[in-house]
C-alpha atoms as a PDB file:
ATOM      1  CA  UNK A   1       0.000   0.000   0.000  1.00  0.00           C
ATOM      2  CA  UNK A   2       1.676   3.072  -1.018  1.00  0.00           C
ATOM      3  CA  UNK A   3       1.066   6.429   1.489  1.00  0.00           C
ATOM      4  CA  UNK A   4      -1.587   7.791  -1.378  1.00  0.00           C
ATOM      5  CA  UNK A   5      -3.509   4.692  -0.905  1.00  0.00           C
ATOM      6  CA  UNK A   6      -2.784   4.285   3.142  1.00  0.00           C
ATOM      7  CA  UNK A   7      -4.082   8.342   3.532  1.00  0.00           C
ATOM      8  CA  UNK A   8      -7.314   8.119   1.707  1.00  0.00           C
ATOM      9  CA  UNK A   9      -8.222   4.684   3.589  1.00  0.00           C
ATOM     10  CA  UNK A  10      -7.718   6.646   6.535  1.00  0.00           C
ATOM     11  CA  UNK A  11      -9.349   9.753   4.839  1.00  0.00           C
ATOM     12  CA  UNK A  12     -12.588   7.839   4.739  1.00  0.00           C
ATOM     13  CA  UNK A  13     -12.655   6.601   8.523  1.00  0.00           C
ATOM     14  CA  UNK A  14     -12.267  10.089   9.403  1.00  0.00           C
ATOM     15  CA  UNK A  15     -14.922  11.332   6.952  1.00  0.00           C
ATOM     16  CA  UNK A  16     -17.490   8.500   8.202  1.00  0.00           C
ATOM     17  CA  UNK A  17     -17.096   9.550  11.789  1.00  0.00           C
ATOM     18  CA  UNK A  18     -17.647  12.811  10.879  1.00  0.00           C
ATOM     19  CA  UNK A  19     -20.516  12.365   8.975  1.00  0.00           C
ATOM     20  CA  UNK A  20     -22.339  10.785  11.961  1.00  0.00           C
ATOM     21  CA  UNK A  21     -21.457  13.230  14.549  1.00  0.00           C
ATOM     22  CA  UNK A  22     -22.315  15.715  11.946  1.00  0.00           C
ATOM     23  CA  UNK A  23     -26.022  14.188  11.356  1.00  0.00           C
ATOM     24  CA  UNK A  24     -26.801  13.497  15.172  1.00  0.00           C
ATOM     25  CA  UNK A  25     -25.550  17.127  15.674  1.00  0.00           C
ATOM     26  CA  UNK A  26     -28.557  18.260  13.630  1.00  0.00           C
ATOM     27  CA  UNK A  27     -31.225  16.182  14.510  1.00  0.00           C
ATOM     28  CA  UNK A  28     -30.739  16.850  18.118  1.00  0.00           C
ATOM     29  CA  UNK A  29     -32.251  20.221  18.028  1.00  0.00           C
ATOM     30  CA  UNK A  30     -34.828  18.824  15.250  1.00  0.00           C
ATOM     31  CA  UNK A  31     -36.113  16.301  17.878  1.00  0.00           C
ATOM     32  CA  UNK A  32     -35.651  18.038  20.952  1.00  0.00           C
ATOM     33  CA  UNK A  33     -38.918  19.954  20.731  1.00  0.00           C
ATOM     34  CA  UNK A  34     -40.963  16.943  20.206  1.00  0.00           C
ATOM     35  CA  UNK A  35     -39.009  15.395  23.361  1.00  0.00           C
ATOM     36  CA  UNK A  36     -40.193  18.159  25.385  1.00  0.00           C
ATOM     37  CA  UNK A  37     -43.378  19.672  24.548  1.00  0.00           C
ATOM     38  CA  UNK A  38     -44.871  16.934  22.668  1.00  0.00           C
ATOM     39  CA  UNK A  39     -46.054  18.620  19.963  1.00  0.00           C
ATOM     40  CA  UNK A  40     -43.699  18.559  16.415  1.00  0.00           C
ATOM     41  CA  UNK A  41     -42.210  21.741  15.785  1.00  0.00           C
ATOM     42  CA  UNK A  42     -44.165  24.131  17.755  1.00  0.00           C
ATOM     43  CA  UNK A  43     -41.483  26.336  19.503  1.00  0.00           C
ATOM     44  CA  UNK A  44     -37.825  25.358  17.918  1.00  0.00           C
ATOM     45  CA  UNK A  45     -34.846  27.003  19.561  1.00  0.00           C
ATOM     46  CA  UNK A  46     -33.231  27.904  16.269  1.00  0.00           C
ATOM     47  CA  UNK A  47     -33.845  28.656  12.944  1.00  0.00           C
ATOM     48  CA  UNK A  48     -30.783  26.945  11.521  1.00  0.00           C
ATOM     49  CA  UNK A  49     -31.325  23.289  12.024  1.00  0.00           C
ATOM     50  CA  UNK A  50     -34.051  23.759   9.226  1.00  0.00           C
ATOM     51  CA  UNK A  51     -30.812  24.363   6.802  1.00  0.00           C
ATOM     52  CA  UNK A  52     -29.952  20.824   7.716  1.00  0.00           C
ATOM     53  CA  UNK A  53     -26.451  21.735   7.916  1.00  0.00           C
ATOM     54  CA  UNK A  54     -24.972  18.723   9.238  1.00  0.00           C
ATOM     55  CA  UNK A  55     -27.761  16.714   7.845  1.00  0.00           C
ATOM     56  CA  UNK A  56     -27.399  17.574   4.410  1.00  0.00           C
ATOM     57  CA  UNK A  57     -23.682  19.816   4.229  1.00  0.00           C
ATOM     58  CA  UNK A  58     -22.149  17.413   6.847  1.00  0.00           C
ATOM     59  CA  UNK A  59     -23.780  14.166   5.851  1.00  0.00           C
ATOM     60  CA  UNK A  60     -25.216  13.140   2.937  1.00  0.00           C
ATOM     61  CA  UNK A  61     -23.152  15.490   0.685  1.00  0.00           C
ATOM     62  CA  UNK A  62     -19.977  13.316   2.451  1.00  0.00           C
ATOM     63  CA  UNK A  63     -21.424   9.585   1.996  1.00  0.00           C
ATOM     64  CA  UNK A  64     -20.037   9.391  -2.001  1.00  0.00           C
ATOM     65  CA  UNK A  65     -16.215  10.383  -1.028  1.00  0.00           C
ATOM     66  CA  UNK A  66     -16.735   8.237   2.554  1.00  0.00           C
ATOM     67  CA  UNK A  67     -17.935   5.266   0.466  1.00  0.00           C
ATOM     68  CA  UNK A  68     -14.916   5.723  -2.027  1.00  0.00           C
ATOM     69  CA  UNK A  69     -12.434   6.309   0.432  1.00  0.00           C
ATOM     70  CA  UNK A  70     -13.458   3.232   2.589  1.00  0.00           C
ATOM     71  CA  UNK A  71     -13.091   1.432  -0.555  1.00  0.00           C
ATOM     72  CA  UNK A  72      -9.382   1.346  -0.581  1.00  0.00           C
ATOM     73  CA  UNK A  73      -9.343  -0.907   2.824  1.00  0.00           C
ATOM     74  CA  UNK A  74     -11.315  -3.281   0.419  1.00  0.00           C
ATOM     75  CA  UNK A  75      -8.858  -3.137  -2.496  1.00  0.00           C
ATOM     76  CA  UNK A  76     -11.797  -2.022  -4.636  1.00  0.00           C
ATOM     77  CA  UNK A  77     -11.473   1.124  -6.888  1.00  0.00           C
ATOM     78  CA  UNK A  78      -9.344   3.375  -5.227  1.00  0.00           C
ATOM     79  CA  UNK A  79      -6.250   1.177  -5.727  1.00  0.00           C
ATOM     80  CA  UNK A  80      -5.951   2.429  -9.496  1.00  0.00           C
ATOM     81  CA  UNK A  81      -5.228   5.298 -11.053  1.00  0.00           C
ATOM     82  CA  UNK A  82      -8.678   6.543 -12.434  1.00  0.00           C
ATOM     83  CA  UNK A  83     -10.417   5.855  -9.071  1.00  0.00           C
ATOM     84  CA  UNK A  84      -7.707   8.257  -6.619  1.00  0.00           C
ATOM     85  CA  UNK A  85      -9.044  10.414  -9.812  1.00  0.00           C
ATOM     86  CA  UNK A  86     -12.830   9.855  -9.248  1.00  0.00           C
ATOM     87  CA  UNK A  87     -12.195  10.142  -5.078  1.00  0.00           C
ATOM     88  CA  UNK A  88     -10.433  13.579  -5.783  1.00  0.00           C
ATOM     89  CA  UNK A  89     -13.765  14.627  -8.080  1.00  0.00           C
ATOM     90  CA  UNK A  90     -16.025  13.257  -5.315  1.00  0.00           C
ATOM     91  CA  UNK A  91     -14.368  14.652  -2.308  1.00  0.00           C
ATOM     92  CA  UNK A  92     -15.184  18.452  -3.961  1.00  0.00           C
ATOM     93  CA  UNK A  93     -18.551  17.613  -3.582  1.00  0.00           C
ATOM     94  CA  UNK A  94     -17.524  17.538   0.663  1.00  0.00           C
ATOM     95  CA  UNK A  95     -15.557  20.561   0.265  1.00  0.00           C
ATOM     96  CA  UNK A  96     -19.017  22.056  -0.705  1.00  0.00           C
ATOM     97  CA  UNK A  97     -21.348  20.615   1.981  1.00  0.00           C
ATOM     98  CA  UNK A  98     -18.624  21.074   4.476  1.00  0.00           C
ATOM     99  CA  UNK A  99     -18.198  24.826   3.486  1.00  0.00           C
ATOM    100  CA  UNK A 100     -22.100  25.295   3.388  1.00  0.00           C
ATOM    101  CA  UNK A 101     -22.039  23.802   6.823  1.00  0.00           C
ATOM    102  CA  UNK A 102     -19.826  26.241   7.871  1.00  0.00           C
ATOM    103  CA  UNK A 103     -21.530  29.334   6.414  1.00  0.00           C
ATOM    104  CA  UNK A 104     -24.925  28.035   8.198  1.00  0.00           C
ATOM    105  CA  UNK A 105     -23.099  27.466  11.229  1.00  0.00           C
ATOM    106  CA  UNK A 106     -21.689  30.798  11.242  1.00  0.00           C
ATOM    107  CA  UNK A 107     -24.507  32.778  10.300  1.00  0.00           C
ATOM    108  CA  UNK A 108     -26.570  30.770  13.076  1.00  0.00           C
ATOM    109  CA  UNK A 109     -23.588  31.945  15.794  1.00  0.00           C
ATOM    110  CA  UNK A 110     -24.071  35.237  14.606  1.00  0.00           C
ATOM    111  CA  UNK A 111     -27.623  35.396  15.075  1.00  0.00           C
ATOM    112  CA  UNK A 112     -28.425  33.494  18.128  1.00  0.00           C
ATOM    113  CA  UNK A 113     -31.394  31.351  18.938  1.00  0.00           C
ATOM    114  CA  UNK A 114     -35.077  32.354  18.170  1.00  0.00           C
ATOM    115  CA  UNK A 115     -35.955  33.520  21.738  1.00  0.00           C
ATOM    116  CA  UNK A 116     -33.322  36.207  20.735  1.00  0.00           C
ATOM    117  CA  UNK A 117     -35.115  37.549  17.987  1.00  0.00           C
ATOM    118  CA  UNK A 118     -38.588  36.215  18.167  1.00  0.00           C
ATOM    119  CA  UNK A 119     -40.403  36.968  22.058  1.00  0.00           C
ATOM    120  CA  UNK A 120     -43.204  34.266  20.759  1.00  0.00           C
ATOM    121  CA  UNK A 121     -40.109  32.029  19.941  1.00  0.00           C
ATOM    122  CA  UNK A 122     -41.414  31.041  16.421  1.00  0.00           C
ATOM    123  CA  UNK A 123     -40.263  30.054  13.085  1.00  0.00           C
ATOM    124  CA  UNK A 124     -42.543  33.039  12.092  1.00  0.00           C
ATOM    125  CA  UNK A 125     -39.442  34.978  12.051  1.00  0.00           C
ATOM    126  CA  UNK A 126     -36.966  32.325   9.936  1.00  0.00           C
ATOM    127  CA  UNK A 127     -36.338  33.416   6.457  1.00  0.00           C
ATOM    128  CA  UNK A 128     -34.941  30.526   4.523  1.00  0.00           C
ATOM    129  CA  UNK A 129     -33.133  32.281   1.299  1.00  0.00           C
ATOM    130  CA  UNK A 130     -29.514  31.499   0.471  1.00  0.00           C
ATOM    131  CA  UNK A 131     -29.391  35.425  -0.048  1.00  0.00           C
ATOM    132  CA  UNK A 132     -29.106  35.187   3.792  1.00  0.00           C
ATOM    133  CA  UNK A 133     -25.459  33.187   4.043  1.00  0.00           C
ATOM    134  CA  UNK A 134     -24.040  35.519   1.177  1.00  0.00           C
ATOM    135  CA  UNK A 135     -25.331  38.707   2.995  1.00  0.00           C
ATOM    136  CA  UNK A 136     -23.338  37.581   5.349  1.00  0.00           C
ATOM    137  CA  UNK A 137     -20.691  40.205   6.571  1.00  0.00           C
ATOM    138  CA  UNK A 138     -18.004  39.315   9.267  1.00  0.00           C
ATOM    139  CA  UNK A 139     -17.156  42.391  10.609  1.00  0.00           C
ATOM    140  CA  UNK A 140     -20.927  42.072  11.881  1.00  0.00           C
ATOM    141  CA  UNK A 141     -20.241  38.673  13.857  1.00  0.00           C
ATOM    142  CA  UNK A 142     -20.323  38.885  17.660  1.00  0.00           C
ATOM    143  CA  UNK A 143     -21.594  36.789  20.325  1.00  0.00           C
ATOM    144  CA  UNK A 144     -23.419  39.034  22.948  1.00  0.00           C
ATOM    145  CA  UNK A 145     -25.889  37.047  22.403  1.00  0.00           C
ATOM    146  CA  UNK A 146     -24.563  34.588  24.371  1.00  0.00           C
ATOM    147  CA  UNK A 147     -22.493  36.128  26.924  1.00  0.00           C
ATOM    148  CA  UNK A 148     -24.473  39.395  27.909  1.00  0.00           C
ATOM    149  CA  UNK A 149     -26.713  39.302  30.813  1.00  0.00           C
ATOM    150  CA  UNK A 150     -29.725  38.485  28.026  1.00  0.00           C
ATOM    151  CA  UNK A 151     -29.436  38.263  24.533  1.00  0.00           C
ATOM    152  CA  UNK A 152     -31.940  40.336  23.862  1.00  0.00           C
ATOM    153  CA  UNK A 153     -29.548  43.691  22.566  1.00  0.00           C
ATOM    154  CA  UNK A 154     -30.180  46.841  23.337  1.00  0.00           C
ATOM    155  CA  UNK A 155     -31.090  49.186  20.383  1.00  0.00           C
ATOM    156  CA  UNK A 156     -30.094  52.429  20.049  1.00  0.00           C
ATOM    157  CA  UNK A 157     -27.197  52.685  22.442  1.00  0.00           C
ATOM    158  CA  UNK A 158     -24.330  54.822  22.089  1.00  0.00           C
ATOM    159  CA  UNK A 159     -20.468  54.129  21.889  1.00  0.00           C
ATOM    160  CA  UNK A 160     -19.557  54.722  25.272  1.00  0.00           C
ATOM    161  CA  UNK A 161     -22.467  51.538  26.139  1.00  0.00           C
ATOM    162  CA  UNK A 162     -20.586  49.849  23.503  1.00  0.00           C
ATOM    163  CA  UNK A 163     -17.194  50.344  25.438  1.00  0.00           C
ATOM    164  CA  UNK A 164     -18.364  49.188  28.931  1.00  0.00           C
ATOM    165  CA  UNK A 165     -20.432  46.315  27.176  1.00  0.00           C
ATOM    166  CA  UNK A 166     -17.926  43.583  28.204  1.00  0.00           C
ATOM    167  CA  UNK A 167     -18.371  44.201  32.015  1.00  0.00           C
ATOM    168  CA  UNK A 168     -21.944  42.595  32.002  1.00  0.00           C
ATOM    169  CA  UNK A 169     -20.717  39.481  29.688  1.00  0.00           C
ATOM    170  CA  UNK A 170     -21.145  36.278  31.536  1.00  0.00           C
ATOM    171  CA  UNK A 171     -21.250  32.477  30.672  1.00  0.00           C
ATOM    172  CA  UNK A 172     -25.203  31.219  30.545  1.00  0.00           C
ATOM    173  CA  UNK A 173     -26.020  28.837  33.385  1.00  0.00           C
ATOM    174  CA  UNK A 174     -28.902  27.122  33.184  1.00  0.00           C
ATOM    175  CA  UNK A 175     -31.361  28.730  35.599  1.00  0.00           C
ATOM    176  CA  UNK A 176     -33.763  29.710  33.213  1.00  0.00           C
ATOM    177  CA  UNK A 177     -35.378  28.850  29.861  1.00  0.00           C
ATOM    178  CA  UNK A 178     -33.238  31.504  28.051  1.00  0.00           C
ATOM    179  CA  UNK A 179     -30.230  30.507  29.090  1.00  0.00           C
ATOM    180  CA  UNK A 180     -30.829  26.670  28.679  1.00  0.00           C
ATOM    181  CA  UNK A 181     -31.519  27.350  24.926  1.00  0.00           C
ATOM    182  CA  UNK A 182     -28.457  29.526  24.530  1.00  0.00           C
ATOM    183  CA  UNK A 183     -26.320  27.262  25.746  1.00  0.00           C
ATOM    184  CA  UNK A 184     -27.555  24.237  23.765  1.00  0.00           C
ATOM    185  CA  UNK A 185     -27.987  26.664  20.220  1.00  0.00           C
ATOM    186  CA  UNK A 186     -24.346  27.573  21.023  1.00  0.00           C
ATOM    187  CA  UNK A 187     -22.829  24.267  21.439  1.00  0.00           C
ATOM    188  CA  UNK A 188     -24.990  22.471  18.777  1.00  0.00           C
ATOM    189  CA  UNK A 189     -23.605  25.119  16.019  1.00  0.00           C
ATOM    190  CA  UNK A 190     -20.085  25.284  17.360  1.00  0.00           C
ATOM    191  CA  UNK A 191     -19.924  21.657  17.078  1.00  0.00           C
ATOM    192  CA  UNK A 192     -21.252  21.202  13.789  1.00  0.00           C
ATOM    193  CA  UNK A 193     -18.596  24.491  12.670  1.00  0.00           C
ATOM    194  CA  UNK A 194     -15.731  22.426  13.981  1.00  0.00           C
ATOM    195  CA  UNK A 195     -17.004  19.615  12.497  1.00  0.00           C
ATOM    196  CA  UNK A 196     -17.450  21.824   8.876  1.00  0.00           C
ATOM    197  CA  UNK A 197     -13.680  22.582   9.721  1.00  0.00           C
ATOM    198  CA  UNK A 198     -12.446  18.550   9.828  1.00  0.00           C
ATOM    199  CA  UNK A 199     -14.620  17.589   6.702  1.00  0.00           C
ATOM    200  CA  UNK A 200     -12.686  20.498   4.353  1.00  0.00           C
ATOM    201  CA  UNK A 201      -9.622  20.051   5.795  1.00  0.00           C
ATOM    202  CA  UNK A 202      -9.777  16.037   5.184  1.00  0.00           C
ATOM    203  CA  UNK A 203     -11.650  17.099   1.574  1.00  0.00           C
ATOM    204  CA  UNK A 204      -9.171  19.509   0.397  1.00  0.00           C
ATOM    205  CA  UNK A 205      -6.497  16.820   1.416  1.00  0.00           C
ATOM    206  CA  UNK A 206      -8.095  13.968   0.012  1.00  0.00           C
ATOM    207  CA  UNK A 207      -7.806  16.278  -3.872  1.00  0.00           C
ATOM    208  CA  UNK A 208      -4.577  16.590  -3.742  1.00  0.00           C
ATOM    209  CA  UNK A 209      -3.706  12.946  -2.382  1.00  0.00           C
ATOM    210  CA  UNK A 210      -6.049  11.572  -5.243  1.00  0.00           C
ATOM    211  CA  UNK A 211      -4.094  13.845  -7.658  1.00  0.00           C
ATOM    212  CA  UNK A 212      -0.597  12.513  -6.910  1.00  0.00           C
ATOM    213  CA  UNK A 213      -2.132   8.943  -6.681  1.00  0.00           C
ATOM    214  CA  UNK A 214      -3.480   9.434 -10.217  1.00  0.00           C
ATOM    215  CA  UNK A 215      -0.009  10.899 -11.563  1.00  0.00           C
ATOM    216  CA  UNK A 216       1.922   8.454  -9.824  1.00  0.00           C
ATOM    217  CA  UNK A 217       0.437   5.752  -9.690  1.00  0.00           C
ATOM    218  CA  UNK A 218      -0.657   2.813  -6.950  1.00  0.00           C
ATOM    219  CA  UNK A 219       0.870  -0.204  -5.549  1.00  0.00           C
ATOM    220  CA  UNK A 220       1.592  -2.935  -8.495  1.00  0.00           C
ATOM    221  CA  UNK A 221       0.820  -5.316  -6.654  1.00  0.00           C
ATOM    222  CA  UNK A 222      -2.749  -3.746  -6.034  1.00  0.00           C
ATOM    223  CA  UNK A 223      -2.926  -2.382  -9.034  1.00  0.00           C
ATOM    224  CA  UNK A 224      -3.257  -5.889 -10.693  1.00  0.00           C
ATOM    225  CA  UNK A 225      -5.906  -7.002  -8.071  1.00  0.00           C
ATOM    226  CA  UNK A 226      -8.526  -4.613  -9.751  1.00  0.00           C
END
């Protein structure tokens, strides 16, 4: 097994673990409602799950590359030359779900869960438009949502508010409703952003591995099995 071959075998572990954690990340918050209030949907904490970012960026946009990857611990097509080609072409299709994950991820970060935005904490308020990830501006990204006193922000207040703003931040506990659904919108998206992070690093690698495989070339001995 040459280091091409030995990388994206490994590649595809990596991917398939991620794709799981990725998934279960997003249906937590998907089911969680129905858990607790036994009704479907009625009052989700954030408008961002509906974007299925792990579901769909994270997960099923993944399986193809996973599948192909995890084929090279099978000696099946990755050990030639055209399929480290085809496992390059199919791992730019994670690059893109894990880079829409991450632009969902941020944007929901940025905005905070609906109890934030909405008082009647409902998806009255979610606009689902892809307008709304490339409007996107990152100079705009904060998180005093989550570590002021209550992420409701203030309008209207001046600089000098602005400057002494960091004296009330705190880290949520979970004494009340608010805070419970901060914390859990906050770790929910910051996992599934890390998780965006580890699928394009491992997709961007697995291109250029399945490049040199392809002008290279694979194990002989491999080679001949296929």
């Amino acid at each position: 097994m040459t280091c091409c071959e030995g990388w994206t075998s490994c590649n595809g572990i990596c991917l398939l673990i991620l794709l799981v954690i990725g998934v279960v990340l997003n249906a937590i918050p998907l089911g969680i409602d129905l858990v607790e209030q036994d009704k479907d949907f009625q009052n989700p904490i954030s408008c961002y799950e509906w974007w299925f970012p792990g579901i769909i960026g994270a997960g099923l946009m993944v399986i193809p590359a996973t599948t192909m990857s995890l084929a090279a611990r099978k000696r099946g097509c990755c050990n030639n030359r055209t399929g480290m080609l085809l496992s390059s072409l199919l791992n730019a299709i994670t690059v893109i779900g894990a880079v829409y994950c991450l632009l969902v991820s941020i944007q929901a970060l940025s905005e905070g869960p609906i109890i934030c935005n909405s008082p009647s904490n409902s998806t009255t308020t979610c606009e689902f438009s892809l307008k709304n990830l490339t409007d996107f501006h990152p100079k705009s990204f904060n998180l005093q949502w989550f570590f002021n006193d209550s992420c409701v922000p203030p309008t209207g207040f001046p600089n000098s508010a602005i400057n002494n703003m960091h004296s009330n931040w705190r880290i949520p506990n979970s004494n009340s409703e608010e805070d419970r659904q901060r914390i859990f919108h906050f770790s929910v998206f910051l996992s599934l952003f890390l998780v965006g992070v580890l699928e394009l690093l491992f997709g961007l690698s697995q291109i250029v591995i399945g490049f040199l495989g392809c002008l290279c070339g694979v194990s002989g001995q491999r080679s001949q099995i296929v």
